[in-house]
Protein backbone atom coordinates (compact mmCIF):
# COMPACT_ATOMS: atom_id res chain seq x y z
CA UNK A 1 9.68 26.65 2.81
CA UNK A 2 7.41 28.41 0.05
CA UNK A 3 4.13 25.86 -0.13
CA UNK A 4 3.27 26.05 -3.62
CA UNK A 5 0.24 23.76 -4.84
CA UNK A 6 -1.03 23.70 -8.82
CA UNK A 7 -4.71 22.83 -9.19
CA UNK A 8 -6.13 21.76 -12.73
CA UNK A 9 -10.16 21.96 -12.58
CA UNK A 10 -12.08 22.78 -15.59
CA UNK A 11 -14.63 24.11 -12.96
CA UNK A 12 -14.25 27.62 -11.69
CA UNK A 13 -16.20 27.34 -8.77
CA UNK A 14 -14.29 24.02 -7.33
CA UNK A 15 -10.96 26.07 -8.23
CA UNK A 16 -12.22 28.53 -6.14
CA UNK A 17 -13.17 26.40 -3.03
CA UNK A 18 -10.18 24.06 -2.99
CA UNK A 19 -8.05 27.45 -3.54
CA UNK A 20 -9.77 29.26 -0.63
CA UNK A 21 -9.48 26.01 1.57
CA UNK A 22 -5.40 25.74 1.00
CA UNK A 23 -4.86 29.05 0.95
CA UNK A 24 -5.84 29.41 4.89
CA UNK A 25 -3.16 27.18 4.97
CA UNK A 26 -0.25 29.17 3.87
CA UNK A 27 -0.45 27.25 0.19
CA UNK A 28 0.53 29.67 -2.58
CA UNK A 29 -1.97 28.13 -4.92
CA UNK A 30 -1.69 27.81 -8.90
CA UNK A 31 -4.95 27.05 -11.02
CA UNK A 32 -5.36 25.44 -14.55
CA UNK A 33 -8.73 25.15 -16.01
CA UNK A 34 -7.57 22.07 -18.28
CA UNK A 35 -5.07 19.63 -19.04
CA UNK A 36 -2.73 21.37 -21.29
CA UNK A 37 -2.58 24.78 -19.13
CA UNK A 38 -1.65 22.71 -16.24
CA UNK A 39 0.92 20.98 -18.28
CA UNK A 40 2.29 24.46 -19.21
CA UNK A 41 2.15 25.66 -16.02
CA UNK A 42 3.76 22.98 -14.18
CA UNK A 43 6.73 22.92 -16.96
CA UNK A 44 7.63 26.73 -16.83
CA UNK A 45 7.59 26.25 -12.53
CA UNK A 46 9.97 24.57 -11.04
CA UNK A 47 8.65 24.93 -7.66
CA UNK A 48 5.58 23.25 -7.34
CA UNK A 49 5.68 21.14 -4.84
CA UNK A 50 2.24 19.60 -4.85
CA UNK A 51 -0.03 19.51 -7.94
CA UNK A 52 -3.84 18.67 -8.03
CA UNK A 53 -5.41 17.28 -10.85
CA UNK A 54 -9.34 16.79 -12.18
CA UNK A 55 -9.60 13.41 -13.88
CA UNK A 56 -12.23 15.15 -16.25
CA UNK A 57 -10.59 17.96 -18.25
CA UNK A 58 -10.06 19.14 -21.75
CA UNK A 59 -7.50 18.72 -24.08
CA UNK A 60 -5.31 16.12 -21.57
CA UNK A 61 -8.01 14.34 -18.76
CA UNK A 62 -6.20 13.87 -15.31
CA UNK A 63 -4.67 10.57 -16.06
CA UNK A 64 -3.11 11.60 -19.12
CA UNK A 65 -1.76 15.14 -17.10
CA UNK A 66 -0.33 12.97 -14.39
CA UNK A 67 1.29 10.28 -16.76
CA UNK A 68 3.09 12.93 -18.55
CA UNK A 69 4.09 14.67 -15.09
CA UNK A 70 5.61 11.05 -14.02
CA UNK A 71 8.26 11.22 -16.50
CA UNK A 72 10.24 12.84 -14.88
CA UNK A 73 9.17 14.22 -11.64
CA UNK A 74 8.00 12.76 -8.36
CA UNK A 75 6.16 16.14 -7.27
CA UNK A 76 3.46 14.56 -4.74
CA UNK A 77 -0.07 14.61 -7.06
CA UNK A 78 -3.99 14.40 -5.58
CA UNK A 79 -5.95 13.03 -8.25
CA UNK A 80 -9.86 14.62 -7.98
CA UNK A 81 -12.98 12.97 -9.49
CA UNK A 82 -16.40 12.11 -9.26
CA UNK A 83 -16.03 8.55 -10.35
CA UNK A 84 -15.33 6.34 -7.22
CA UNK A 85 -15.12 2.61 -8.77
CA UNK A 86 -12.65 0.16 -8.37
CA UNK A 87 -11.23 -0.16 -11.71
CA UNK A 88 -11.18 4.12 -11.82
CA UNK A 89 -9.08 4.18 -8.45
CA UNK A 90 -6.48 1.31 -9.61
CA UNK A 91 -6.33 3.46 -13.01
CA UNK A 92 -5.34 6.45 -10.73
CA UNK A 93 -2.78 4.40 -8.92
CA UNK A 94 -1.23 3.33 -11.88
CA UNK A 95 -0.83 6.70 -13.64
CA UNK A 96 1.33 7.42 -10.67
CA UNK A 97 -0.96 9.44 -8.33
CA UNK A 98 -0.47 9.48 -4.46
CA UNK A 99 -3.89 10.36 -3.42
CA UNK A 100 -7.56 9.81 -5.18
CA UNK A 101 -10.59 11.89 -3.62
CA UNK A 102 -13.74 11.52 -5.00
CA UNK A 103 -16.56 14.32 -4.93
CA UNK A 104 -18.54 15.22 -3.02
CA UNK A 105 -15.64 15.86 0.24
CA UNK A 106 -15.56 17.34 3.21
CA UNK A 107 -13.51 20.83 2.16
CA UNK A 108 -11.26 19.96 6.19
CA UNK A 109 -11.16 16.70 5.59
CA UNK A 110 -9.77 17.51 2.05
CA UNK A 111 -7.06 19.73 3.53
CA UNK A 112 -5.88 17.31 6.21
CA UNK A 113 -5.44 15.05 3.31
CA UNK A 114 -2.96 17.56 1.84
CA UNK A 115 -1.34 18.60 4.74
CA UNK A 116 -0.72 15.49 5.83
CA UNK A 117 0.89 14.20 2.09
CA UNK A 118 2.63 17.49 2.45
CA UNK A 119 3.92 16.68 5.20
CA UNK A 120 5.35 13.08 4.66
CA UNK A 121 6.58 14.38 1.27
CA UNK A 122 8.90 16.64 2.74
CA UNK A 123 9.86 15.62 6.47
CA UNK A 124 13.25 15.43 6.41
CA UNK A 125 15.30 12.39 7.13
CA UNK A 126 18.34 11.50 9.77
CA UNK A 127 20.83 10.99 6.21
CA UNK A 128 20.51 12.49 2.86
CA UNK A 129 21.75 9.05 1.35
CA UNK A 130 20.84 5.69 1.75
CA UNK A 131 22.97 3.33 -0.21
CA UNK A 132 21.00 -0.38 -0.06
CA UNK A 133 22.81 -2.78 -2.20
CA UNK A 134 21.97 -2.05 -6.01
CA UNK A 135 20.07 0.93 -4.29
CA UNK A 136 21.14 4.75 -4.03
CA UNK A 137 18.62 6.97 -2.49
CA UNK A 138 19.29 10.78 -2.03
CA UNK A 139 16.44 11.82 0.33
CA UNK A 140 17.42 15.76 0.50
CA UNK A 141 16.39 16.04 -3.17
CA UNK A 142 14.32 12.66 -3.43
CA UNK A 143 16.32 10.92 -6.58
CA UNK A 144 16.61 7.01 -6.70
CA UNK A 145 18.82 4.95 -8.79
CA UNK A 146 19.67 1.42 -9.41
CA UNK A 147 22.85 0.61 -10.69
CA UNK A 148 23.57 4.31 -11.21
CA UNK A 149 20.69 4.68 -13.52
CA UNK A 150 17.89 6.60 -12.17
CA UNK A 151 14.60 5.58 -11.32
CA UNK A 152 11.16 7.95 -11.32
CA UNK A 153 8.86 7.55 -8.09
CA UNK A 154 6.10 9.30 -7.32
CA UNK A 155 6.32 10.77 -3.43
CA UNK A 156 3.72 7.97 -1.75
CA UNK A 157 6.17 5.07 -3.57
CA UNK A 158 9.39 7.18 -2.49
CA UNK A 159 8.16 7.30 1.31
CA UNK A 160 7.08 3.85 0.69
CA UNK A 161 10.56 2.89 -0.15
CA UNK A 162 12.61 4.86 2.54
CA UNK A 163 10.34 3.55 5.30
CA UNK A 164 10.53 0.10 4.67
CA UNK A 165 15.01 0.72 4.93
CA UNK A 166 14.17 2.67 7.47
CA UNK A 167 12.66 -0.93 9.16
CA UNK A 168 14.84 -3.55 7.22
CA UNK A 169 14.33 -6.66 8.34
CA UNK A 170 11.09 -5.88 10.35
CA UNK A 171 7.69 -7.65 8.64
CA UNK A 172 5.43 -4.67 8.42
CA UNK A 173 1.84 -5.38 7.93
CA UNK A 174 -0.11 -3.43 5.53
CA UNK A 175 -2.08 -1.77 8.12
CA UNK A 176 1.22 -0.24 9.31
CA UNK A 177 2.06 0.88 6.27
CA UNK A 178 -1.58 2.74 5.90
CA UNK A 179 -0.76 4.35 8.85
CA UNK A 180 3.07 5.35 8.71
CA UNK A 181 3.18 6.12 4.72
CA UNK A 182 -0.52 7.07 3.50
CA UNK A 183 -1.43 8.54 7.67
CA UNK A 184 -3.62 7.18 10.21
CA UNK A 185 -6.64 8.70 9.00
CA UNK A 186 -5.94 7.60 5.03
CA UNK A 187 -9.37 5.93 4.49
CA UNK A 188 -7.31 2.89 2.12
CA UNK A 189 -7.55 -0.51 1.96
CA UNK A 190 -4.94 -2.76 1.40
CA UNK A 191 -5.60 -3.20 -2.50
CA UNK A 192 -4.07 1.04 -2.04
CA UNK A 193 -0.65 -0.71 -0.38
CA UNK A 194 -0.48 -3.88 -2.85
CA UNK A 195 -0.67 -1.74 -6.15
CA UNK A 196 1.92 0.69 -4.67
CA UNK A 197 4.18 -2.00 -4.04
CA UNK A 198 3.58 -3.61 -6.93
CA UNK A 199 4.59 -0.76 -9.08
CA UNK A 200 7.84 0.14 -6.82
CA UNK A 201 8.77 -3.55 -7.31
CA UNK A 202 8.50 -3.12 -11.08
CA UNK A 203 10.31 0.39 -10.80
CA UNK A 204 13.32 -0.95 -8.96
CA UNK A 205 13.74 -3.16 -11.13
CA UNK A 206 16.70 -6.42 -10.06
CA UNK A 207 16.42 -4.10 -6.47
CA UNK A 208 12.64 -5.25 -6.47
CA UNK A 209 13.93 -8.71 -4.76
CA UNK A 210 14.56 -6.59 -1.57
CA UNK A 211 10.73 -5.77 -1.03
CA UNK A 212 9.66 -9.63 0.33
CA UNK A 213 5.86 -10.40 0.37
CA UNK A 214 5.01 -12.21 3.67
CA UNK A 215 1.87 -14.09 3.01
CA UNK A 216 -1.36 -13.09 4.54
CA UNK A 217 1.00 -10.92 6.84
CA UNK A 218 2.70 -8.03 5.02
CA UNK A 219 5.74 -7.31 3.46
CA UNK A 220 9.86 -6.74 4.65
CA UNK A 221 12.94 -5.13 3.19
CA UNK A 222 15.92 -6.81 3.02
CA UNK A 223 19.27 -6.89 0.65
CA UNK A 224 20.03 -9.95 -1.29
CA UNK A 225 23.40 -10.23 -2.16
């Protein structure tokens, strides 16, 4: 599989280390030095398969890049910025990002981050669909829909979704999820699995009953009828 990644940094010299770093790695790497060449970029190539994206650009900051990538695509996105607050993470979350990784980073610990959303992106699964009462889920080419009409995830929310059916019925605490969806070394709390789930519930729509919160323990998939 050709391992193509898009990087948006309006500084040359972190294009250039993040590119050198993923490139080592077999990544065919793409770089944007703002918002509205990434946009450009990422619109005449289909085949990104991973895009990274500085919150601090011109023209269209990282937020407003990944927004407008959300609209119709669930390409896995990294979202890369100096500002490490609470409210700045949740805002990263809910633009639809998989990953936030603040500056200064450790350049291997960086690329194990990649690999390993990469890697849970595009594992394959046992079936290429899953059909979950209101729920259709194509896994081969990663398209939802409920009721026939389709629904927009981003990757993290997509894995998020098949491994919960994957358990239906089983009470999976957020720790588990850390571990099985975002990897064992994901450095998350569980305020990174509530907003996730929050926004899949919202993005499933009447299907949102099947995700079950069980208080100060977790959270379960299972069909209502």
């Amino acid at each position: 599989m050709n391992k193509k990644i898009l990087i948006a940094d309006d500084e040359l010299r972190m294009r250039i280390l993040i590119s050198d770093f993923l490139s080592l790695e077999g990544y065919e790497i793409l770089e944007a030095q703002d918002g509205k060449e990434a946009l450009d970029i990422f619109t005449q190539d289909p085949n990104i398969h991973l895009v990274i994206l500085d919150v601090m650009m011109p023209y269209f900051d990282g937020w407003q890049v990944c927004e407008k990538i959300r609209m119709n695509s669930s390409v896995p996105i990294i979202m890369l910025t100096a500002k490490n607050t609470e409210p700045d993470e949740l805002t990263g979350f809910k633009s639809g990002a998989d990953e936030y990784i603040t500056k200064p980073f450790s350049p291997s610990i960086f690329v194990a981050r990649v690999n390993a959303l990469f890697n849970r992106t595009y594992s394959p699964l046992e079936s290429d669909i899953i059909i979950k009462g209101a729920l259709n889920i194509n896994t081969k080419q990663h398209k939802v829909t409920v009721l026939n009409s389709p629904v927009t995830l981003s990757s993290t929310e997509f894995k998020l979704l098949t491994y919960m059916i994957e358990n239906e019925g089983s009470v999976l605490t957020r720790e588990n999820l850390l571990d099985q969806v975002w990897g064992y070394d994901y450095e998350g709390t569980d305020r990174t699995v509530d907003t996730h789930m929050n926004r899949l519930r919202i993005k499933l729509k009447k299907s949102g009953i099947y995700i079950k919160t069980i208080r100060g323990y977790g959270y379960k998939f299972e069909v209502i009828e």
